[in-house]
N, C-alpha and C. Protein backbone atom coordinates (compact mmCIF):
# COMPACT_ATOMS: atom_id res chain seq x y z
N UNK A 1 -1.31 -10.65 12.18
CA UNK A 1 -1.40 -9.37 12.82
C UNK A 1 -2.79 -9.24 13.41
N UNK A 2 -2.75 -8.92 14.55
CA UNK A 2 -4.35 -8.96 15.27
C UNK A 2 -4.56 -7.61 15.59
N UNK A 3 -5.81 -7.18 15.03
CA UNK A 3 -6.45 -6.07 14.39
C UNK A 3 -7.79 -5.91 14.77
N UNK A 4 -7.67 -4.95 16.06
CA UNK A 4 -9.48 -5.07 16.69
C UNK A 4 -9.95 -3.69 16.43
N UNK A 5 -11.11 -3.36 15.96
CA UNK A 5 -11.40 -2.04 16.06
C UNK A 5 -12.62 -2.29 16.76
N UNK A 6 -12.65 -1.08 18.03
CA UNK A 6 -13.69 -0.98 19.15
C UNK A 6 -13.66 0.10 18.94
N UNK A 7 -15.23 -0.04 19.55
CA UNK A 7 -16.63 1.01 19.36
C UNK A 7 -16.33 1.91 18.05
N UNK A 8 -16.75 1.56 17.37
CA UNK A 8 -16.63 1.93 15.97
C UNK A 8 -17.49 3.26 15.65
N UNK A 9 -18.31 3.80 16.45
CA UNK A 9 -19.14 4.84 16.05
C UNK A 9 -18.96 5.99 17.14
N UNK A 10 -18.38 5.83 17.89
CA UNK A 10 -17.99 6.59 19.06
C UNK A 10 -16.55 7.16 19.11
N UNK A 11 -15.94 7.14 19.91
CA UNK A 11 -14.55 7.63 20.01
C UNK A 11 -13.71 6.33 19.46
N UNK A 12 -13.51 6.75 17.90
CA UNK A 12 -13.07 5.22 17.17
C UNK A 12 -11.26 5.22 17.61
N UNK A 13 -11.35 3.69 18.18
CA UNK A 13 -10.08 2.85 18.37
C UNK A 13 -8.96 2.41 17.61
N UNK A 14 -8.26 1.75 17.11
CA UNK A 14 -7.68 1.16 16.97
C UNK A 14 -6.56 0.21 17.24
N UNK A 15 -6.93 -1.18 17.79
CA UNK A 15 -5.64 -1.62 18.36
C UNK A 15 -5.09 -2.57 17.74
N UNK A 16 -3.54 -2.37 17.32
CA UNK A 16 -2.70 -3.28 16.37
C UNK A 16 -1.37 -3.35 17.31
N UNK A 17 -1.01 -4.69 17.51
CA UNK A 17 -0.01 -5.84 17.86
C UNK A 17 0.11 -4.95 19.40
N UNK A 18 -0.77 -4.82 20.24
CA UNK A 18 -0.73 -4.34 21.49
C UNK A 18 -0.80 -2.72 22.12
N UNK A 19 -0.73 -1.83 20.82
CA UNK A 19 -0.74 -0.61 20.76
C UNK A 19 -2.80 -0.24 20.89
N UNK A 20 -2.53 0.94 21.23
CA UNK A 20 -4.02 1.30 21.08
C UNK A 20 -3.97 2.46 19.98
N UNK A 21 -4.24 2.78 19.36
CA UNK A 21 -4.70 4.09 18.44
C UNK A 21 -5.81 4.55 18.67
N UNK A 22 -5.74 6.60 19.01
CA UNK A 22 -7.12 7.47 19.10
C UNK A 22 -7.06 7.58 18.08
N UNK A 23 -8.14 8.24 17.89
CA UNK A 23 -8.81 9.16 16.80
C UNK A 23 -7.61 9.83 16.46
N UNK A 24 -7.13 10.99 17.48
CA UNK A 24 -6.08 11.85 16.83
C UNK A 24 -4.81 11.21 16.62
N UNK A 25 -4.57 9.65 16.62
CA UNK A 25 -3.48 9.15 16.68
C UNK A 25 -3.57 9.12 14.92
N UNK A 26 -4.87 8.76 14.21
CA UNK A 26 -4.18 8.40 12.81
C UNK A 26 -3.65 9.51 11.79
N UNK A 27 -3.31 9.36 11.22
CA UNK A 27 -2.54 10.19 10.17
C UNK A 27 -3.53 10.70 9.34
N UNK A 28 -3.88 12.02 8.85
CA UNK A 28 -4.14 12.53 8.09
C UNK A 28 -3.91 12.33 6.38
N UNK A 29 -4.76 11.50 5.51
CA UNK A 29 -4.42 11.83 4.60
C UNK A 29 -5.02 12.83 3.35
N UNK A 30 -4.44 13.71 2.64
CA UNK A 30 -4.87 14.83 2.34
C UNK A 30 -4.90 14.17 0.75
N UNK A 31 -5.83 14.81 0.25
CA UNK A 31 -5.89 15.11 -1.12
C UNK A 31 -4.72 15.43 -1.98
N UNK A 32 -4.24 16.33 -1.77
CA UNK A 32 -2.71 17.06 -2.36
C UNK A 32 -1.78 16.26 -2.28
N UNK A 33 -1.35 15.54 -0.86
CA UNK A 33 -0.39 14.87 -1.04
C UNK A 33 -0.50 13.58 -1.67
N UNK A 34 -1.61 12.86 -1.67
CA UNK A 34 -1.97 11.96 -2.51
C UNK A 34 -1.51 12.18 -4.34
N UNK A 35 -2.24 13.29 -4.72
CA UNK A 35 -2.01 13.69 -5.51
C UNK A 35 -0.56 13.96 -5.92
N UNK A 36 0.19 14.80 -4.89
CA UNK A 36 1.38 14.53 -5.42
C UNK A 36 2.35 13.28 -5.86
N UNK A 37 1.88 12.12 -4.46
CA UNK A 37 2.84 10.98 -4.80
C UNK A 37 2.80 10.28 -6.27
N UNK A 38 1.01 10.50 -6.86
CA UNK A 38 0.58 9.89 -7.74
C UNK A 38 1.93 10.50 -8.89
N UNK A 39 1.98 11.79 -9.02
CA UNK A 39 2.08 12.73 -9.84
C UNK A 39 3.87 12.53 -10.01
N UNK A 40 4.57 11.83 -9.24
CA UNK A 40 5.58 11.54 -8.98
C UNK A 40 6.05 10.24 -9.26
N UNK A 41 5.00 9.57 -9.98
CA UNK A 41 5.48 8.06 -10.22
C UNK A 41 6.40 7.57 -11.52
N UNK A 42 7.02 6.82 -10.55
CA UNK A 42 7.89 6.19 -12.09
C UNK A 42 7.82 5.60 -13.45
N UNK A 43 7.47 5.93 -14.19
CA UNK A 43 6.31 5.33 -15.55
C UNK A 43 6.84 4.23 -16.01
N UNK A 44 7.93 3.89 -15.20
CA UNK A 44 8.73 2.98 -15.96
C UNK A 44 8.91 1.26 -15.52
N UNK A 45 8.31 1.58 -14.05
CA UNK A 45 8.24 0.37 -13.28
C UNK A 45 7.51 -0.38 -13.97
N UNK A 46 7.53 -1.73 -13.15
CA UNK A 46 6.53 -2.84 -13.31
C UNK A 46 4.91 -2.70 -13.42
N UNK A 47 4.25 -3.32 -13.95
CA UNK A 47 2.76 -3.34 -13.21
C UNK A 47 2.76 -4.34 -12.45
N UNK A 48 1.66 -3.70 -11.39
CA UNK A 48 1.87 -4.89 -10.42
C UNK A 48 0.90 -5.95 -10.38
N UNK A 49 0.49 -6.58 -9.28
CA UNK A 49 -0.51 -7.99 -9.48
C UNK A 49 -1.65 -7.53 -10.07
N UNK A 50 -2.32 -6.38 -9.47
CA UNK A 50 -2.95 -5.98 -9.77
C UNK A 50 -3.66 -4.90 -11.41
N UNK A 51 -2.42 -5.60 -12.08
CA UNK A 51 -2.50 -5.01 -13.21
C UNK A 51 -2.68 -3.52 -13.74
N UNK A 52 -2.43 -2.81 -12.53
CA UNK A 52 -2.24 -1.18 -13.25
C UNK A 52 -1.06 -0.74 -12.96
N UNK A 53 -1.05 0.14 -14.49
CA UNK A 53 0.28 0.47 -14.67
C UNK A 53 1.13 1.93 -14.14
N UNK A 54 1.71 1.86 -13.37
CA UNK A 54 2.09 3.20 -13.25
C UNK A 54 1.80 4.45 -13.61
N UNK A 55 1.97 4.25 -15.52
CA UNK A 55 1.59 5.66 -15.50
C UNK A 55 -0.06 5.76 -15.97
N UNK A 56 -0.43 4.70 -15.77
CA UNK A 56 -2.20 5.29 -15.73
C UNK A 56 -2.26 6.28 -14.24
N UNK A 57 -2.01 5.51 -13.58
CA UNK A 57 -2.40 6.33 -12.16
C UNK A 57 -1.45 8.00 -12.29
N UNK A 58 -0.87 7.67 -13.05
CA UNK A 58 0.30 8.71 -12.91
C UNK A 58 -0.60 10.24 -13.79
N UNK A 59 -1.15 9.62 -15.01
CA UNK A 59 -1.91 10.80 -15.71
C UNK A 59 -3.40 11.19 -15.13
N UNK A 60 -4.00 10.04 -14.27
CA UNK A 60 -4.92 10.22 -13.95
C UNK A 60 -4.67 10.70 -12.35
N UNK A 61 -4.03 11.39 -12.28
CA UNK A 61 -3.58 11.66 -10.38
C UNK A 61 -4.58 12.83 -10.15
N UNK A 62 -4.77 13.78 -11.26
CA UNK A 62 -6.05 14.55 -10.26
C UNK A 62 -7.70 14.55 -10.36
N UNK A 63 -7.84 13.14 -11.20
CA UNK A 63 -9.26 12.71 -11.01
C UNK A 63 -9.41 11.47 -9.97
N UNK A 64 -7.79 10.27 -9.68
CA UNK A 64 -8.22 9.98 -8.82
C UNK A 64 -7.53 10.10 -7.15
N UNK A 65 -6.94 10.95 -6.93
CA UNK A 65 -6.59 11.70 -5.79
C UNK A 65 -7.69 11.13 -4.77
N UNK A 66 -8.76 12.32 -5.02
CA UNK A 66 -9.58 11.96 -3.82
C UNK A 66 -10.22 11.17 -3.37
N UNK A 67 -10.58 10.36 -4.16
CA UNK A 67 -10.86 8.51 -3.91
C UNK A 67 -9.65 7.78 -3.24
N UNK A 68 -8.92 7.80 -3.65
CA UNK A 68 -7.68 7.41 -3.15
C UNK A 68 -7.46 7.76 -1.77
N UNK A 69 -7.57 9.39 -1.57
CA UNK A 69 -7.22 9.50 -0.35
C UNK A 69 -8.54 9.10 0.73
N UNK A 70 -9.97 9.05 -0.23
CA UNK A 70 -10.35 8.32 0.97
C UNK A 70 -9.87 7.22 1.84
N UNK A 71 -9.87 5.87 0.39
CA UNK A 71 -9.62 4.74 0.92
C UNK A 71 -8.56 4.45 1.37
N UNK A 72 -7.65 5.67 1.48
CA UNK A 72 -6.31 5.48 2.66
C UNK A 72 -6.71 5.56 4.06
N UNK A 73 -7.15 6.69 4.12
CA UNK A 73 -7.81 7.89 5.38
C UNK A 73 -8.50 6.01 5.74
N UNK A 74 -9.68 5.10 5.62
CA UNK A 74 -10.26 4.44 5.99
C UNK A 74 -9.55 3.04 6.14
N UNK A 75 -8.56 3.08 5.48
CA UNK A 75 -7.55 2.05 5.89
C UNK A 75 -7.20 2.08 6.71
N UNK A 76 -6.40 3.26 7.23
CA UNK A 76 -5.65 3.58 8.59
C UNK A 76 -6.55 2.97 9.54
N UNK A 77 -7.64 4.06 9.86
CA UNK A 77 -9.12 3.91 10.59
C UNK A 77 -9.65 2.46 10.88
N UNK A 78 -9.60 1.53 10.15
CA UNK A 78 -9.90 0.31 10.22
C UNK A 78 -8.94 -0.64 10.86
N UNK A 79 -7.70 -0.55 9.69
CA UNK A 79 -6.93 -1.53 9.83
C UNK A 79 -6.96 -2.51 8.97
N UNK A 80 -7.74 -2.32 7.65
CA UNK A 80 -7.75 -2.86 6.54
C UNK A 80 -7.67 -2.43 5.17
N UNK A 81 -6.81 -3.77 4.38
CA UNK A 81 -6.27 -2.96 3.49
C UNK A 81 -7.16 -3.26 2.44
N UNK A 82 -7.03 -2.93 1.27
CA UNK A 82 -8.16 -3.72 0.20
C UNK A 82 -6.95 -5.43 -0.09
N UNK A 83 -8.04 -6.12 -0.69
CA UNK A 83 -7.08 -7.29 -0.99
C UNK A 83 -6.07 -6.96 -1.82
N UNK A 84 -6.37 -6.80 -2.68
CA UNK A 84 -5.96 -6.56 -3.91
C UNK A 84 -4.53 -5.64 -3.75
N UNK A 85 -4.27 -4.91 -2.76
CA UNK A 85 -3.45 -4.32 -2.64
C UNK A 85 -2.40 -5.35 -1.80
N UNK A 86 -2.55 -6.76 -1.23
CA UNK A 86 -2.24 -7.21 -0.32
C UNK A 86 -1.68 -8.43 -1.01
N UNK A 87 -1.96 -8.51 -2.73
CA UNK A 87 -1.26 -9.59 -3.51
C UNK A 87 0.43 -9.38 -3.78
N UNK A 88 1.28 -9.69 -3.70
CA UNK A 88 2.18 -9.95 -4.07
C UNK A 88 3.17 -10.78 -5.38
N UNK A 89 3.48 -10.80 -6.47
CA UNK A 89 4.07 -11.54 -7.69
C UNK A 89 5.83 -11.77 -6.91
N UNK A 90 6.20 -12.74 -6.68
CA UNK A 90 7.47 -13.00 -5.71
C UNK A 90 8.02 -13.69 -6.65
N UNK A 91 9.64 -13.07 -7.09
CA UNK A 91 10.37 -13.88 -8.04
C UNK A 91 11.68 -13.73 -7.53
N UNK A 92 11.90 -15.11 -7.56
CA UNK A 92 13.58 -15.28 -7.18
C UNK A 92 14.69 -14.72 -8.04
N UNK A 93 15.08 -14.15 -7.68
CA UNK A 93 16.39 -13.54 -8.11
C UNK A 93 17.77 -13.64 -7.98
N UNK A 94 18.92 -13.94 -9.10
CA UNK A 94 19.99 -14.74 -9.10
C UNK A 94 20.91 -14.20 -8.02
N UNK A 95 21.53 -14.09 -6.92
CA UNK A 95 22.47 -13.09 -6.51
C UNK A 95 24.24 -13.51 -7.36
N UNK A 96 24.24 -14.89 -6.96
CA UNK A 96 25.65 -14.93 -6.95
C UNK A 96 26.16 -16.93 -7.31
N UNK A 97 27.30 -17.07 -7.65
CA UNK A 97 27.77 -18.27 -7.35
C UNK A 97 26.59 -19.40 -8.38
N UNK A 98 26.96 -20.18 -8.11
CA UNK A 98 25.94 -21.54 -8.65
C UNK A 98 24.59 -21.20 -8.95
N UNK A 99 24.35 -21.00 -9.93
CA UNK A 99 22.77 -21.21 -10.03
C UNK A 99 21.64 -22.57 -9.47
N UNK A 100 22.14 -23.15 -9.33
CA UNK A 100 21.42 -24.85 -9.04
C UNK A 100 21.44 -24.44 -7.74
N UNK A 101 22.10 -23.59 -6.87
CA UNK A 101 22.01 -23.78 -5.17
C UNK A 101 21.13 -22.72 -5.04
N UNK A 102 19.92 -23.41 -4.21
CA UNK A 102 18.46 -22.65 -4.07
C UNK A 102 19.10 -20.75 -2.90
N UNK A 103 19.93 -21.49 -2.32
CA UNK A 103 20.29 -20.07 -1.66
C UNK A 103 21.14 -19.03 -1.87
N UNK A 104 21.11 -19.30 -3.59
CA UNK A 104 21.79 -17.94 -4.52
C UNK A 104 21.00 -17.30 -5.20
N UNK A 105 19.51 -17.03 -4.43
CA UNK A 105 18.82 -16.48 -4.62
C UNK A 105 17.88 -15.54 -4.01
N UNK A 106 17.54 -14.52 -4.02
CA UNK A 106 17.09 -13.46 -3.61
C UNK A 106 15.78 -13.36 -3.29
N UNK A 107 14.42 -13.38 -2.78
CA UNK A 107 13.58 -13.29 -3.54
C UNK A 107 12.77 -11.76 -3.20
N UNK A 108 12.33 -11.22 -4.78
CA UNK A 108 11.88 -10.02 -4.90
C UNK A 108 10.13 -10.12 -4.68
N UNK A 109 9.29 -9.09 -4.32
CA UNK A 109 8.26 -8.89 -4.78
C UNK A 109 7.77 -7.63 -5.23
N UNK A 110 6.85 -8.01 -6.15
CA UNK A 110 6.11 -6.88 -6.87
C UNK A 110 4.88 -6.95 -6.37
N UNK A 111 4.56 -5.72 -5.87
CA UNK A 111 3.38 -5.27 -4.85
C UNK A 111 2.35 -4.28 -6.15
N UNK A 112 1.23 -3.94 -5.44
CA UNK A 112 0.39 -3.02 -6.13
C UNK A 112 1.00 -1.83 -5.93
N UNK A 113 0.54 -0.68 -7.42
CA UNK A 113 1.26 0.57 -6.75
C UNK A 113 0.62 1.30 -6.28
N UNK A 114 -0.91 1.10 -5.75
CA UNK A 114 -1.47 1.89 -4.90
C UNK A 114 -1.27 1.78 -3.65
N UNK A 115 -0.85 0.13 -3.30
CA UNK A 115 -0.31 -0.05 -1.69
C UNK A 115 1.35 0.40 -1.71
N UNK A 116 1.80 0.89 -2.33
CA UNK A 116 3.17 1.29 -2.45
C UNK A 116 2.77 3.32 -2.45
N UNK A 117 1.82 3.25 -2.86
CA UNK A 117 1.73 5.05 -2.58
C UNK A 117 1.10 5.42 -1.36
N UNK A 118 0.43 4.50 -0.83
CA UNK A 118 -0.02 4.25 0.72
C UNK A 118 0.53 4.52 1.86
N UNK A 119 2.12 3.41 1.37
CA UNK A 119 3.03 3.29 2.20
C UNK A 119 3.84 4.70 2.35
C-alpha cells in the first residue's frame, strides 16, 4: 500500500492507493466513542498477538480512552499504524471432508484488539 504524506505542517495531506485526503477528509475520533467501543468488548475473546486481553482494556476504558483516541486520530493523519497492531496469529481451520487435503482448510487470524477497535 503506498502511503505519502505531503507537507506535513501545513494543509496536511494524505494520499493512499491514488486517493488524496484533506484535512477535513479524516474522521474524527472522539474520546466517548472510543470509550464506548472499549466499554463494549467481549471479555471472552481471544488475546491477541499482542498479548492483551480484552477485558483489561475493557475495565480500563475510561483511563485509557484518550490515549487511544489519540493514537487513532494520528493514525488516520499519517497513515500509520503501530506495528504491533499490524501482527497477526493465522491458524488454519478444519472446514470440511479429509483432513490431509491442505484445501479443507480455512485460515483464521487473530489480530490485536486495539486494531480491531480502530477498525
Amino acid at each position: 500500500m503506498g502511503v505519502t504524506l505531503a507537507v506535513p505542517h501545513e494543509s496536511q495531506t494524505l494520499e493512499t492507493r491514488g486517493k488524496v485526503w484533506r484535512e477535513e477528509d479524516f474522521p474524527s475520533v472522539r474520546e466517548d466513542l472510543v470509550r464506548d467501543h472499549l466499554a463494549k468488548l467481549d471479555i471472552h475473546k481471544s488475546v491477541g498477538p499482542d498479548g492483551m486481553h480484552p477485558q483489561v482494556l475493557r475495565e480500563l476504558a475510561d483511563v485509557i480512552a484518550g490515549a487511544l483516541s489519540i493514537i487513532f486520530e494520528r493514525s488516520w493523519r499519517t497513515g500509520d499504524v503501530p506495528e504491533d497492531w499490524r501482527r497477526a496469529n493465522i491458524t488454519p481451520v478444519f472446514k470440511k471432508s479429509k483432513m490431509e487435503h491442505p484445501g479443507n482448510y480455512r485460515p483464521v487470524s487473530l489480530t490485536s484488539v486495539h486494531g480491531k477497535v480502530m477498525e
